[in-house]
N, C-alpha and C. Protein backbone atom coordinates (compact mmCIF):
# COMPACT_ATOMS: atom_id res chain seq x y z
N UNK A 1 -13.48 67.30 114.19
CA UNK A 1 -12.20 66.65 113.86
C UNK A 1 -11.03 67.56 114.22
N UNK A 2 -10.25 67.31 114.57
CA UNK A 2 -8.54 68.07 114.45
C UNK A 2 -7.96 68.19 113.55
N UNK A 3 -7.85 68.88 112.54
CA UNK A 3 -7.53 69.49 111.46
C UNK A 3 -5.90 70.12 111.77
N UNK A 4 -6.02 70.38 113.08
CA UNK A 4 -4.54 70.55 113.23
C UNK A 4 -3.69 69.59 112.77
N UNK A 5 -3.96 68.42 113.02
CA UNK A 5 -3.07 67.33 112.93
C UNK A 5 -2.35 67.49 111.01
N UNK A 6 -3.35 67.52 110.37
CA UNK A 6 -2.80 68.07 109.12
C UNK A 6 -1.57 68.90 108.92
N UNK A 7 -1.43 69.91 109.77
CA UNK A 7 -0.06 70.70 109.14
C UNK A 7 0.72 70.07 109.72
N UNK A 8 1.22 68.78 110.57
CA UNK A 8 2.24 68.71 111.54
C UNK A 8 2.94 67.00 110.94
N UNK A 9 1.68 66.11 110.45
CA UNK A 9 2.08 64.88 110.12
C UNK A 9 1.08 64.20 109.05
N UNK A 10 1.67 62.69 108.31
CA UNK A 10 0.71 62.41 107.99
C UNK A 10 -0.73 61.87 107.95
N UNK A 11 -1.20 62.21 109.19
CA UNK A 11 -2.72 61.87 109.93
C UNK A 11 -2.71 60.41 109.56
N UNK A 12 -2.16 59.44 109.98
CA UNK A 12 -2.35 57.97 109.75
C UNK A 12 -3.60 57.34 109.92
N UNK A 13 -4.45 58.09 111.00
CA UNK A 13 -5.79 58.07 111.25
C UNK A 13 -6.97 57.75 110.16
N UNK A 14 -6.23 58.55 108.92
CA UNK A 14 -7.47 59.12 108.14
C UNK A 14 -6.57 58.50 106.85
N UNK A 15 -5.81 57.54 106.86
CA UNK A 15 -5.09 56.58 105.62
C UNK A 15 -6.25 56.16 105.01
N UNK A 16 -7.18 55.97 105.00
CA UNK A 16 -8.46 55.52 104.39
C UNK A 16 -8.73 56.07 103.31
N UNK A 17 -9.59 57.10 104.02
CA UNK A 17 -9.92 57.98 103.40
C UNK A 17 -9.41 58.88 102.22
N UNK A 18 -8.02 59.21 102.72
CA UNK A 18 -7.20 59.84 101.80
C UNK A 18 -6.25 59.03 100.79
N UNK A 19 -6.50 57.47 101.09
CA UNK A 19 -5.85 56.78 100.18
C UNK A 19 -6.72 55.68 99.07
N UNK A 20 -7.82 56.17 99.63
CA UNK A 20 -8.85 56.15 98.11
C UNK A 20 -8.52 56.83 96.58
N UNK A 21 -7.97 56.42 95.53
CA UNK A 21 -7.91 56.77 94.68
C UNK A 21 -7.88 56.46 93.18
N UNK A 22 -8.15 56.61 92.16
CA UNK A 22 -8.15 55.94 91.12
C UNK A 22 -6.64 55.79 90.14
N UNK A 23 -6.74 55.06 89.08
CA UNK A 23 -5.84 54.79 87.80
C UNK A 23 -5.72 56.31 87.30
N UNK A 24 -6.79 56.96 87.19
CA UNK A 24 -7.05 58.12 86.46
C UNK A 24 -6.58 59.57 86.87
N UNK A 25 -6.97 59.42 88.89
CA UNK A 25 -6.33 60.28 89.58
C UNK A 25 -4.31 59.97 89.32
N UNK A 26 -4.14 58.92 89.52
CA UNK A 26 -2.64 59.00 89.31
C UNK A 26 -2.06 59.78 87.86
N UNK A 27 -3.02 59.18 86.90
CA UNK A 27 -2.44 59.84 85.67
C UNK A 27 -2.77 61.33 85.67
N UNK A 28 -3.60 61.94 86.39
CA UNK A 28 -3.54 63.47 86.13
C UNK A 28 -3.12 64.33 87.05
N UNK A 29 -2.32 63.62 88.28
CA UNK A 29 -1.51 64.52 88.40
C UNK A 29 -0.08 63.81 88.13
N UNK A 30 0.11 63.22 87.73
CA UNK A 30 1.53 63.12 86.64
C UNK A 30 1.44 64.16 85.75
N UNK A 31 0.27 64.08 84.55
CA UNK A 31 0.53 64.67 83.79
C UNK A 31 0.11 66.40 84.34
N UNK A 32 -0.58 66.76 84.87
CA UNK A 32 -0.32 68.07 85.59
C UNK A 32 0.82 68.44 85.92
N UNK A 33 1.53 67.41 87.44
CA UNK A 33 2.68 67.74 87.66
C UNK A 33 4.04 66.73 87.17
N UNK A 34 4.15 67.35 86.44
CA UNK A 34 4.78 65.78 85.43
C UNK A 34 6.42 66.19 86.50
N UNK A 35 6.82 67.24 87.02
CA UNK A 35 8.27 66.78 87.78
C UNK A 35 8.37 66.15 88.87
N UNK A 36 9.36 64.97 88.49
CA UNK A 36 9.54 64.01 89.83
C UNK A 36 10.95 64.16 89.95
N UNK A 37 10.99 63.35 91.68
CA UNK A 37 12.13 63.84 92.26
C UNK A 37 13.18 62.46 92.39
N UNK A 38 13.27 62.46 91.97
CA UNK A 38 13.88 60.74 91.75
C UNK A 38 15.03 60.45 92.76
N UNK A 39 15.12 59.62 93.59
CA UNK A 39 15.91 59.19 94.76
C UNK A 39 16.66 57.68 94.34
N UNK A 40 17.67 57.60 94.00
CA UNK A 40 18.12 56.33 93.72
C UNK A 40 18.37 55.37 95.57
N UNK A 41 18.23 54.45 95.11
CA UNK A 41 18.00 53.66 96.70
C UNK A 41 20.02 53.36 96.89
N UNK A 42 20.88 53.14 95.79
CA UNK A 42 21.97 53.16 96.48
C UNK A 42 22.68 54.92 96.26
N UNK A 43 22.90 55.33 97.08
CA UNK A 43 23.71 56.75 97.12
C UNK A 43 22.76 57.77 98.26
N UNK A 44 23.65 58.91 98.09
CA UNK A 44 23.21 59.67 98.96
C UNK A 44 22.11 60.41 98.29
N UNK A 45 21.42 61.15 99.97
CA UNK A 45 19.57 62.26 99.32
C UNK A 45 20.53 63.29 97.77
N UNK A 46 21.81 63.69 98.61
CA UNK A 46 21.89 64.66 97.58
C UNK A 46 22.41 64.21 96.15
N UNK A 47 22.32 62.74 95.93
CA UNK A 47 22.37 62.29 94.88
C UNK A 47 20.90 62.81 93.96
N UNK A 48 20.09 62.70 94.93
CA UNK A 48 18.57 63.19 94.13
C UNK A 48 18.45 64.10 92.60
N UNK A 49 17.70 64.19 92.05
CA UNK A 49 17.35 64.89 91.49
C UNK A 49 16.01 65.20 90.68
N UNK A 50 15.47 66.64 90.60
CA UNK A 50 14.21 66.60 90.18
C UNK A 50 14.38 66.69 88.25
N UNK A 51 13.60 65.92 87.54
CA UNK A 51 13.54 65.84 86.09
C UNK A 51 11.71 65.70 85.69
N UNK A 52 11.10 66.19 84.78
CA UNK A 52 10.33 65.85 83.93
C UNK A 52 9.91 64.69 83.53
N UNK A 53 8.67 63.91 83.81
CA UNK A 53 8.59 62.56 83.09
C UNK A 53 6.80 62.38 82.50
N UNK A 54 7.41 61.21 82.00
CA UNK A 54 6.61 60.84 80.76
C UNK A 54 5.67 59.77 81.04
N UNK A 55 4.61 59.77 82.11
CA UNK A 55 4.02 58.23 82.23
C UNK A 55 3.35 57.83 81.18
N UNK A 56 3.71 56.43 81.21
CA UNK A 56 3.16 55.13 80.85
C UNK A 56 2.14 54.38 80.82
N UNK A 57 1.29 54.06 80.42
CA UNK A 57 0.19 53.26 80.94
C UNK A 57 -0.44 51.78 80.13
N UNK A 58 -0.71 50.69 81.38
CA UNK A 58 -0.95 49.77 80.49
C UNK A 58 -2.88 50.05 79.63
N UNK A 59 -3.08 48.81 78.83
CA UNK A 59 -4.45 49.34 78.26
C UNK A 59 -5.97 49.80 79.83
N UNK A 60 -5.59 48.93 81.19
CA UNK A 60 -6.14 49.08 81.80
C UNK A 60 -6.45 50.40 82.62
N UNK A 61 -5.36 51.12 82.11
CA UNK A 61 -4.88 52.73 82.81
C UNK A 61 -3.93 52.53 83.86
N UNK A 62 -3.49 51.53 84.23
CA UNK A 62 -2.66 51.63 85.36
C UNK A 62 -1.16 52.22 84.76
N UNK A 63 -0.90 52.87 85.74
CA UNK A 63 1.00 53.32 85.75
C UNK A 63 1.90 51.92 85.40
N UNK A 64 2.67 51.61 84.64
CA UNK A 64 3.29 50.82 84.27
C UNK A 64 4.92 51.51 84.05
N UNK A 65 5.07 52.21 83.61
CA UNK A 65 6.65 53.02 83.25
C UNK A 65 6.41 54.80 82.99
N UNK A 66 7.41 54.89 83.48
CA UNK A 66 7.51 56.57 83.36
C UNK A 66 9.09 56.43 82.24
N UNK A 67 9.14 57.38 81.22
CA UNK A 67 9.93 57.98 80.00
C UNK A 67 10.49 59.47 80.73
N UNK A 68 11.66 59.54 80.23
CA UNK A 68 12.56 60.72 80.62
C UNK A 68 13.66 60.65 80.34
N UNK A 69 14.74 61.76 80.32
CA UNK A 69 16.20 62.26 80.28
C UNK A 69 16.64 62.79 80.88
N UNK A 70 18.30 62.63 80.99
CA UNK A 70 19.09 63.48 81.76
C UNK A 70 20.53 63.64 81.10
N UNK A 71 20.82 64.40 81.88
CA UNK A 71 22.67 64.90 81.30
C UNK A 71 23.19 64.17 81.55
N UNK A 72 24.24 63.30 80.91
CA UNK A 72 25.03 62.13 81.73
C UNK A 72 25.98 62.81 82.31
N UNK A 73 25.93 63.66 82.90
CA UNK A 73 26.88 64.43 84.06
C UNK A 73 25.53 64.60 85.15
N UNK A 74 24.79 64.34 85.09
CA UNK A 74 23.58 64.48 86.10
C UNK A 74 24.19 63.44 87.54
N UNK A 75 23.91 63.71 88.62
CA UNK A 75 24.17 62.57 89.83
C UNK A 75 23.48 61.93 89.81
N UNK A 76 22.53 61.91 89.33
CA UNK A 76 21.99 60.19 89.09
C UNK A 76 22.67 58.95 88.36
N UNK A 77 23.34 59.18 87.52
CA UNK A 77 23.94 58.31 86.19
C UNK A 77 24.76 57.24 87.33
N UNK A 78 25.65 57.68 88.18
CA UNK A 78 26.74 56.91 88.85
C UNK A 78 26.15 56.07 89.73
N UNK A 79 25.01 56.63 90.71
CA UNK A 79 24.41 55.41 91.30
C UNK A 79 23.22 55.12 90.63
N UNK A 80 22.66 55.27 89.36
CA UNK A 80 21.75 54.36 88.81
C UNK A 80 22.26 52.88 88.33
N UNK A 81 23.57 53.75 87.79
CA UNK A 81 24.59 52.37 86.76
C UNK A 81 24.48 51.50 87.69
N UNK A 82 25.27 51.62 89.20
CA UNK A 82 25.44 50.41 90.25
C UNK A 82 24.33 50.02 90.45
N UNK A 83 23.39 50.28 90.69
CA UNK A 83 21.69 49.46 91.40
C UNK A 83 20.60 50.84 90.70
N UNK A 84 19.73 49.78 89.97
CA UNK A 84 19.03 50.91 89.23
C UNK A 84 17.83 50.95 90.23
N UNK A 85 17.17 50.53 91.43
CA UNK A 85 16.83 50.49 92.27
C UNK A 85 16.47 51.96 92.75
N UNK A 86 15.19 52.66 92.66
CA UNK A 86 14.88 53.96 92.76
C UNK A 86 13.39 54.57 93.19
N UNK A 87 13.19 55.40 93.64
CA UNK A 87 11.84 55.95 94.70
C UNK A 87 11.97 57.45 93.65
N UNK A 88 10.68 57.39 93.43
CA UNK A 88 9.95 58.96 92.54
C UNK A 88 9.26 59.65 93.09
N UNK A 89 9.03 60.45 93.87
CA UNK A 89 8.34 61.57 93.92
C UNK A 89 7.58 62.25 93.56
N UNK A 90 6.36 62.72 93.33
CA UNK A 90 5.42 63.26 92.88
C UNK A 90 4.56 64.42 93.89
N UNK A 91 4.63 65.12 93.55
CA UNK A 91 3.95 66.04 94.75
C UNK A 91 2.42 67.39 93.54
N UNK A 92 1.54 67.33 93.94
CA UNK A 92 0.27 67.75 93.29
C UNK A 92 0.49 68.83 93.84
N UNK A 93 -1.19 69.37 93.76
CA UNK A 93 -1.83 70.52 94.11
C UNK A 93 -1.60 70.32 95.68
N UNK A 94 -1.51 71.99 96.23
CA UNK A 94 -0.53 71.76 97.87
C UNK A 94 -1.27 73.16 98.30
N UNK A 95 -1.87 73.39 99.36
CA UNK A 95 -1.88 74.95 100.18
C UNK A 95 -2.37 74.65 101.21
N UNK A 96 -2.85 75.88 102.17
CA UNK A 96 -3.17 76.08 103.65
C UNK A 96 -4.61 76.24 103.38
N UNK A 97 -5.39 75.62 104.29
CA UNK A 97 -7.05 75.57 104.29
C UNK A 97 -6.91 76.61 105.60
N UNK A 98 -7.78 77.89 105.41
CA UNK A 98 -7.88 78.51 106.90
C UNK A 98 -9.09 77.90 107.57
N UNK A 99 -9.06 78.69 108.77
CA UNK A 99 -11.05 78.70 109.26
C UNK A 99 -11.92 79.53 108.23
N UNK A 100 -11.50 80.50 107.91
CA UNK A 100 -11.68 81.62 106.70
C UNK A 100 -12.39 81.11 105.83
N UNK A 101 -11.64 79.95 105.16
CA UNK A 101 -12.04 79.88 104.22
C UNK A 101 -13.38 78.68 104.29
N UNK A 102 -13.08 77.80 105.99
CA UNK A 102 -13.97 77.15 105.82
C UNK A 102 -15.67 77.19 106.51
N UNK A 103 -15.50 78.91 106.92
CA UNK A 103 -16.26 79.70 107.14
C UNK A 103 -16.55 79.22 108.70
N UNK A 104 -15.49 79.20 109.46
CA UNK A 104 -15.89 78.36 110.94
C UNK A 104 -15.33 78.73 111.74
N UNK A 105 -14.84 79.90 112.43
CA UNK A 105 -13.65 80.20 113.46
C UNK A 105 -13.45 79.69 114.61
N UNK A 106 -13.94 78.30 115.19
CA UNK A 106 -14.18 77.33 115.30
C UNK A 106 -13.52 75.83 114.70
N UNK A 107 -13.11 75.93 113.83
CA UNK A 107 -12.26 74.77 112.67
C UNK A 107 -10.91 75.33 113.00
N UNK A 108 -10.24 74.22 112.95
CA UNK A 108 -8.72 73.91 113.05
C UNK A 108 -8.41 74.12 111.53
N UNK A 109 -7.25 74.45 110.95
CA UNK A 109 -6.70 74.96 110.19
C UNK A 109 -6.24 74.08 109.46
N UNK A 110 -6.09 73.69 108.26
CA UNK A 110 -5.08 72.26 107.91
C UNK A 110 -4.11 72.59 106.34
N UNK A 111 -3.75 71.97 105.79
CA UNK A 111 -3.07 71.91 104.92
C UNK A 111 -3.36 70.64 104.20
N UNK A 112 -3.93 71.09 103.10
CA UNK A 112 -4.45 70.09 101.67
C UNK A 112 -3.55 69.72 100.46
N UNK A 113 -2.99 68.43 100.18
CA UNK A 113 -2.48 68.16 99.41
C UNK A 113 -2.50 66.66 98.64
N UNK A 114 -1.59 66.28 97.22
CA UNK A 114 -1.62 65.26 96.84
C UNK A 114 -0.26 64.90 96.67
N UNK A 115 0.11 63.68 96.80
CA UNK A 115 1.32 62.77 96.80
C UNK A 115 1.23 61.69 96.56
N UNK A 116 2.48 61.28 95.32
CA UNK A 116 2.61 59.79 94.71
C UNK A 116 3.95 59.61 94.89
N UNK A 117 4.07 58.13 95.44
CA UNK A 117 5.67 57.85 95.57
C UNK A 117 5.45 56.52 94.96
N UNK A 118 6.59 56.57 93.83
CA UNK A 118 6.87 55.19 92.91
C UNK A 118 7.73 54.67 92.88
N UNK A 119 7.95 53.30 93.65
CA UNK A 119 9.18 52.69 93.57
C UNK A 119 9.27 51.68 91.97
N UNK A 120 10.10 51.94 91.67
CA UNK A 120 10.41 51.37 90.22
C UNK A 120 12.49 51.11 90.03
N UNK A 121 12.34 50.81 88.83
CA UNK A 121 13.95 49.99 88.55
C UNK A 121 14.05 51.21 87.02
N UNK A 122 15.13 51.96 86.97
CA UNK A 122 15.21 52.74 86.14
C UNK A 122 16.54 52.02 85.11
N UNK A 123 16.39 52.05 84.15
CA UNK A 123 17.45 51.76 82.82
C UNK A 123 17.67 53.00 82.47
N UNK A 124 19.07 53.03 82.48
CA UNK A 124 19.98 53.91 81.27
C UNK A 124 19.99 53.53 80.03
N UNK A 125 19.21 54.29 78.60
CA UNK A 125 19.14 53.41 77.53
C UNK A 125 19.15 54.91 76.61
N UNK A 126 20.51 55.07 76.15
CA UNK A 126 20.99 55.55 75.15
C UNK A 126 19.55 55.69 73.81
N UNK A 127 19.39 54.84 73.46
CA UNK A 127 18.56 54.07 72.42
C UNK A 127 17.03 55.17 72.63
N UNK A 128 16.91 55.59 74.12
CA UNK A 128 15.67 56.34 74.01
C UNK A 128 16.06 57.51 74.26
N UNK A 129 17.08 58.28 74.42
CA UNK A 129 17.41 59.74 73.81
C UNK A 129 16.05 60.35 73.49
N UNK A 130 16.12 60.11 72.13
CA UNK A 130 15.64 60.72 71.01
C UNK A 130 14.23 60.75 71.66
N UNK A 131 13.39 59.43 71.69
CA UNK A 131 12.29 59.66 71.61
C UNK A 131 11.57 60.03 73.26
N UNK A 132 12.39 60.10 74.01
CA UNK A 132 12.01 60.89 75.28
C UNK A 132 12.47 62.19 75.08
N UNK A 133 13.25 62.93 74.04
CA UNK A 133 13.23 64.48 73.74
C UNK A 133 12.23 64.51 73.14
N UNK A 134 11.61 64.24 72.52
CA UNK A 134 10.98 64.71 70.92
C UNK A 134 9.49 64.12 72.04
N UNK A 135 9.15 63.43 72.94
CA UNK A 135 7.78 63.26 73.24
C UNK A 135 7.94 64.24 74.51
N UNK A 136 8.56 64.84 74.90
CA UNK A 136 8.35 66.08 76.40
C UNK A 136 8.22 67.20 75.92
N UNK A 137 8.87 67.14 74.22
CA UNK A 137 8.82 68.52 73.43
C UNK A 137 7.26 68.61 72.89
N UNK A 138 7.01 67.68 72.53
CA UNK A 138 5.57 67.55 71.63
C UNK A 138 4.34 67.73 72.87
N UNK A 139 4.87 67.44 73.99
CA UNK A 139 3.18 67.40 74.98
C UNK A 139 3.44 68.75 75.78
N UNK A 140 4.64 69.32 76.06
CA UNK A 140 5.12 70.91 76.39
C UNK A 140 4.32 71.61 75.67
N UNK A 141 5.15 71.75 74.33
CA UNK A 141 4.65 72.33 72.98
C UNK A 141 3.69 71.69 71.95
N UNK A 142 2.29 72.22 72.48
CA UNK A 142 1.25 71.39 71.55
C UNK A 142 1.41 72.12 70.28
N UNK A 143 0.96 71.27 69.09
CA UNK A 143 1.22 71.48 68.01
C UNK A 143 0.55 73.24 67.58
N UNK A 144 0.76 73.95 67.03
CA UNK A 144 0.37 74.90 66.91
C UNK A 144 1.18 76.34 66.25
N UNK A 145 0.83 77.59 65.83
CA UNK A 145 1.62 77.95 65.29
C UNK A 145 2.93 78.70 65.88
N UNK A 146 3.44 78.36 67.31
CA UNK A 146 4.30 79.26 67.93
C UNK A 146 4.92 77.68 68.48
N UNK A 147 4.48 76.40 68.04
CA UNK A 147 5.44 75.59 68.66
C UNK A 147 6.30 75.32 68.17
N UNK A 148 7.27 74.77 69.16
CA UNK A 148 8.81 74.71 69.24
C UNK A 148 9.29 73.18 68.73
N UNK A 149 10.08 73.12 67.85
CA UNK A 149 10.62 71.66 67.71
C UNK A 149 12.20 71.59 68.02
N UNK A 150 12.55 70.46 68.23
CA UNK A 150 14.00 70.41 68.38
C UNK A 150 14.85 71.00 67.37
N UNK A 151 13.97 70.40 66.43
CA UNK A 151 15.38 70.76 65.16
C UNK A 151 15.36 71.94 64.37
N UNK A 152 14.96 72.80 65.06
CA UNK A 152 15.12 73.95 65.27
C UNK A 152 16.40 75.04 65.72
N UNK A 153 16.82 73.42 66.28
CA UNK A 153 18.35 74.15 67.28
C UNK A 153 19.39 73.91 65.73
N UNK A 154 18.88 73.57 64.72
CA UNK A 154 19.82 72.96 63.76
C UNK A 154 21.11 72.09 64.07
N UNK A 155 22.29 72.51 63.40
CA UNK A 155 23.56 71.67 64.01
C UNK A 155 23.84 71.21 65.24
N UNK A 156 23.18 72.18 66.12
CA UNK A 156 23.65 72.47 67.61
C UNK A 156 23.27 71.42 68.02
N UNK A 157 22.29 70.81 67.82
CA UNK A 157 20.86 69.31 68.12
C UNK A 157 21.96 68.15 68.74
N UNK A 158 22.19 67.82 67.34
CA UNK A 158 22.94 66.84 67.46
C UNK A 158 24.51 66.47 68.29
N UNK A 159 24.83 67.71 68.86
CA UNK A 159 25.86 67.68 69.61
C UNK A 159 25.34 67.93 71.13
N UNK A 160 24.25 68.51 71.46
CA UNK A 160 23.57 68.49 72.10
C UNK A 160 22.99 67.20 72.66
N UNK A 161 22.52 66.75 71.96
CA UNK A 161 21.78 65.05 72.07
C UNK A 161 22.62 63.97 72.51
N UNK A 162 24.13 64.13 71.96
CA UNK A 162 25.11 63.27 72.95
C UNK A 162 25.55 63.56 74.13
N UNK A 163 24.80 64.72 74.90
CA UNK A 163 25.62 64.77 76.46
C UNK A 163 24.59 64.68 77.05
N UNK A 164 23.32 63.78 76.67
CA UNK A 164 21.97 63.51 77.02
C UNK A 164 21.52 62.09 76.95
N UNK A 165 21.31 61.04 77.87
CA UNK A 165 20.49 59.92 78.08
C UNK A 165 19.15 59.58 78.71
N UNK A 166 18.57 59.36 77.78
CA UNK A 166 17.34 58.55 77.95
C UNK A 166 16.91 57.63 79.01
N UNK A 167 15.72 57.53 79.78
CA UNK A 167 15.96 56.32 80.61
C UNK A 167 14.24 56.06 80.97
N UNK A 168 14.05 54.74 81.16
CA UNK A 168 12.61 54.51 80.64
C UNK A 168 12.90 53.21 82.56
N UNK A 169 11.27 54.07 83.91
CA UNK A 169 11.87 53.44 85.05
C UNK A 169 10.30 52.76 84.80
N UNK A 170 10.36 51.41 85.14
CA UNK A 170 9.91 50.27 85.21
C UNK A 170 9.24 50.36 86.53
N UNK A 171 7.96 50.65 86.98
CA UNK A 171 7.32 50.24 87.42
C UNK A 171 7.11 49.34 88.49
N UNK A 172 7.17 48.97 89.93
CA UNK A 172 7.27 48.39 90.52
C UNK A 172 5.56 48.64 91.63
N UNK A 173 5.42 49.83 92.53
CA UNK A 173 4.30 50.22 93.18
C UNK A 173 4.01 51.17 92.86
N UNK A 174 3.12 51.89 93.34
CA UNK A 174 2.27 52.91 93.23
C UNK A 174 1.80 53.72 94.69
N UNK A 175 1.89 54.19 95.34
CA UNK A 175 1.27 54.38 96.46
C UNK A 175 1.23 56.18 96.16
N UNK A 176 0.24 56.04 97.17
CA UNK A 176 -0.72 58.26 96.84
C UNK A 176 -1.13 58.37 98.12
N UNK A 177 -1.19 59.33 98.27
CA UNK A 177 -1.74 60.08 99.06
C UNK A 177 -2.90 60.99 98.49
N UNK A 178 -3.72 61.45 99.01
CA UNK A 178 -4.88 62.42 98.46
C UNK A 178 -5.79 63.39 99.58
N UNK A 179 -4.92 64.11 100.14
CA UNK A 179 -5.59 65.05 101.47
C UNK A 179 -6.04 66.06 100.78
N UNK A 180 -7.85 65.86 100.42
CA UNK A 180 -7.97 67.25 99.77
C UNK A 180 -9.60 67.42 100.38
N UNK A 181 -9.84 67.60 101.40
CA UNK A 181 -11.28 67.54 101.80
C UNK A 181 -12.31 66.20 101.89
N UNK A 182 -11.54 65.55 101.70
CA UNK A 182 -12.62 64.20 101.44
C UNK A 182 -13.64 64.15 103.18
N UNK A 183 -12.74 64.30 104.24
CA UNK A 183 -13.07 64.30 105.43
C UNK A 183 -13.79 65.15 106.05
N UNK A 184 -14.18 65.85 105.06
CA UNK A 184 -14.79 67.20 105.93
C UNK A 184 -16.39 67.07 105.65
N UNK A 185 -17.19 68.13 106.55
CA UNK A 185 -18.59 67.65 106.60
C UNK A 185 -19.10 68.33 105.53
N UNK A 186 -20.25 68.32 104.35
CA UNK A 186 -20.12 69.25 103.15
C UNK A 186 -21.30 69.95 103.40
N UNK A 187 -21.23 71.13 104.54
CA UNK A 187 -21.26 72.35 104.29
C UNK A 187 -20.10 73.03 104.59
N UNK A 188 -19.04 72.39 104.99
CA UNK A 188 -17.27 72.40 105.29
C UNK A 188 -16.96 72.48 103.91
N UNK A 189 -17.07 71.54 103.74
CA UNK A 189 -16.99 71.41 102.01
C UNK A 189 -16.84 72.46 101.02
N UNK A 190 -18.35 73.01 101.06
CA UNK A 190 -19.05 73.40 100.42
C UNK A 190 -18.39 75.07 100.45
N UNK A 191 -18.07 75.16 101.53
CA UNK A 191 -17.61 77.16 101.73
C UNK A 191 -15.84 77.13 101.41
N UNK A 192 -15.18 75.92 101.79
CA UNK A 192 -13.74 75.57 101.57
C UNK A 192 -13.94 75.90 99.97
N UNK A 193 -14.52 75.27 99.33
CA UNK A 193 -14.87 75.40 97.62
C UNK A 193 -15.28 76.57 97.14
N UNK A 194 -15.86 77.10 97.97
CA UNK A 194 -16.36 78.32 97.46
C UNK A 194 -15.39 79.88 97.46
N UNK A 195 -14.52 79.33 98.67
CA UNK A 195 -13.60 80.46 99.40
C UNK A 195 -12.06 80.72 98.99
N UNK A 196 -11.67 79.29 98.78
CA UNK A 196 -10.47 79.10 98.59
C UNK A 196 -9.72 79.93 97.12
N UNK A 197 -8.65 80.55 97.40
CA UNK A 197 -8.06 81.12 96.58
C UNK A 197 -7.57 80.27 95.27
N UNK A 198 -6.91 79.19 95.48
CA UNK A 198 -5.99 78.36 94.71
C UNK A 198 -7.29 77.00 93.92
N UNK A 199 -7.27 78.00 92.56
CA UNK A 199 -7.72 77.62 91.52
C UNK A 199 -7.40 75.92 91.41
N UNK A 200 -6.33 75.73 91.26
CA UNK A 200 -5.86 74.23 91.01
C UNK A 200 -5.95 73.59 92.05
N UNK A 201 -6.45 73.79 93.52
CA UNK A 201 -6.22 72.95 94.81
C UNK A 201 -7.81 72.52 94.82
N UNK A 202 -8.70 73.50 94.62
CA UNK A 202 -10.18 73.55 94.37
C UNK A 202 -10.41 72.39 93.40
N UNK A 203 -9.84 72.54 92.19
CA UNK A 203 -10.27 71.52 91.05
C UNK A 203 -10.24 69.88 91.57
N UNK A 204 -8.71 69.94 92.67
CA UNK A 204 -8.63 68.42 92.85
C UNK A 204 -9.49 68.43 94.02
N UNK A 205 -9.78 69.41 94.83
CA UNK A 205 -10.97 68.84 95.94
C UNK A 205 -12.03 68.54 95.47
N UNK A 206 -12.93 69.39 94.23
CA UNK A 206 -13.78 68.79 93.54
C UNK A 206 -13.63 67.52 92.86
N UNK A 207 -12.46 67.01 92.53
CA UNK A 207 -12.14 65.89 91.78
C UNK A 207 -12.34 64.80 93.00
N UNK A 208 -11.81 64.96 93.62
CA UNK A 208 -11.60 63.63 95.00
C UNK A 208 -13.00 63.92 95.84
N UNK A 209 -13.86 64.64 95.23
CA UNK A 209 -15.33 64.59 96.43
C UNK A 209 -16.35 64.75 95.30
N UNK A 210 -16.13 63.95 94.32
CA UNK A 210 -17.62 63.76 93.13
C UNK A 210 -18.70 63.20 94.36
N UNK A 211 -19.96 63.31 94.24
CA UNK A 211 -20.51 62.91 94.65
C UNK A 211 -20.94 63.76 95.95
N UNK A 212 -20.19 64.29 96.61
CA UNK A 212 -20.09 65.07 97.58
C UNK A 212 -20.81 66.54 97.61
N UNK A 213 -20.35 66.99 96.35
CA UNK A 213 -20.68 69.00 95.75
C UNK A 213 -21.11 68.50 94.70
């Protein structure tokens, strides 16, 4: 295979393969990489911004809404208000596969990664403040004896909490990407897994090739 093609584009070739994925894969790398980059569809890229979020799920496991906040001085607020109309970002476990590692000096080189882009309709809703602080604080800070609560900040909280809105984005698609070895032959596999430095890139190649190792 050409493995080159990996560092340069998204191998459209191999959309198959790499766009096999589950309810379950989406939810864990949300909650792994819970920052998304949120692109409102009216305004400019550098309207963008990256924030923390909170997915949603219906009883079936599917993505249904992502929970979050921002500063209402944030550049999002001005073109969300006009068209709440918006693209999310998600980017996983990411590095360089050598020959090295896939024990072949002979093998083309590639670059392994995961990606979710969610088009959804985001609300500005005052009303969820509170409980999109108090649930990013609680899954940050698991309960325990060095965790952190808001009201902690005492007085400060509450003056704090008004230059902050809530906003809960509605769900529309789902689409992923998942370039993490699925394509490779498994004794390719098998030495990529064995070799590779990046602890967390390993876990999702084992995750996306059950059956495989």
């Amino acid at each position: 295979m050409d493995n080159l093609s990996g560092l340069g584009n998204c191998g459209a070739g191999m959309t198959s393969v790499f766009g096999r994925y589950s309810s379950d894969d989406v939810r864990a790398l949300i909650d792994q990489y819970p920052l998304g980059w949120i692109l409102p569809a009216n305004g400019p890229a550098s309207a963008g911004c990256m924030l923390p979020l909170l997915g949603e799920y219906a009883p079936d496991g599917s993505l249904v809404s992502l929970l979050g906040h921002m500063s209402r001085r944030n550049t999002l607020v001005a073109p969300l208000s006009a068209d709440p109309q918006a693209t999310i970002l998600f980017s996983g476990p990411q590095g360089y596969v050598s020959p090295a590692h896939a024990g072949m000096r002979d093998w083309g080189p590639t670059w392994n990664y995961a990606q979710l882009a969610v088009e959804c309709v985001i609300e500005l809703q005052p009303e969820l403040t509170e409980e999109a602080i108090t649930r990013l604080v609680e899954i940050m800070e698991p309960e325990g004896q060095d965790s952190w609560r808001a009201c902690e900040l005492g007085s400060r909280y509450d003056a704090m909490r008004e230059s902050i809105i809530g906003f809960r984005a509605s769900v529309e698609t789902v689409s992923g990407r998942f370039k993490l070895a699925q394509d490779e032959q498994p004794e390719v596999l098998g030495s990529i897994l064995a070799n590779h430095p990046d602890a967390a890139l390993v876990e999702w190649m084992r995750r996306m090739n059950k059956g495989r190792v």
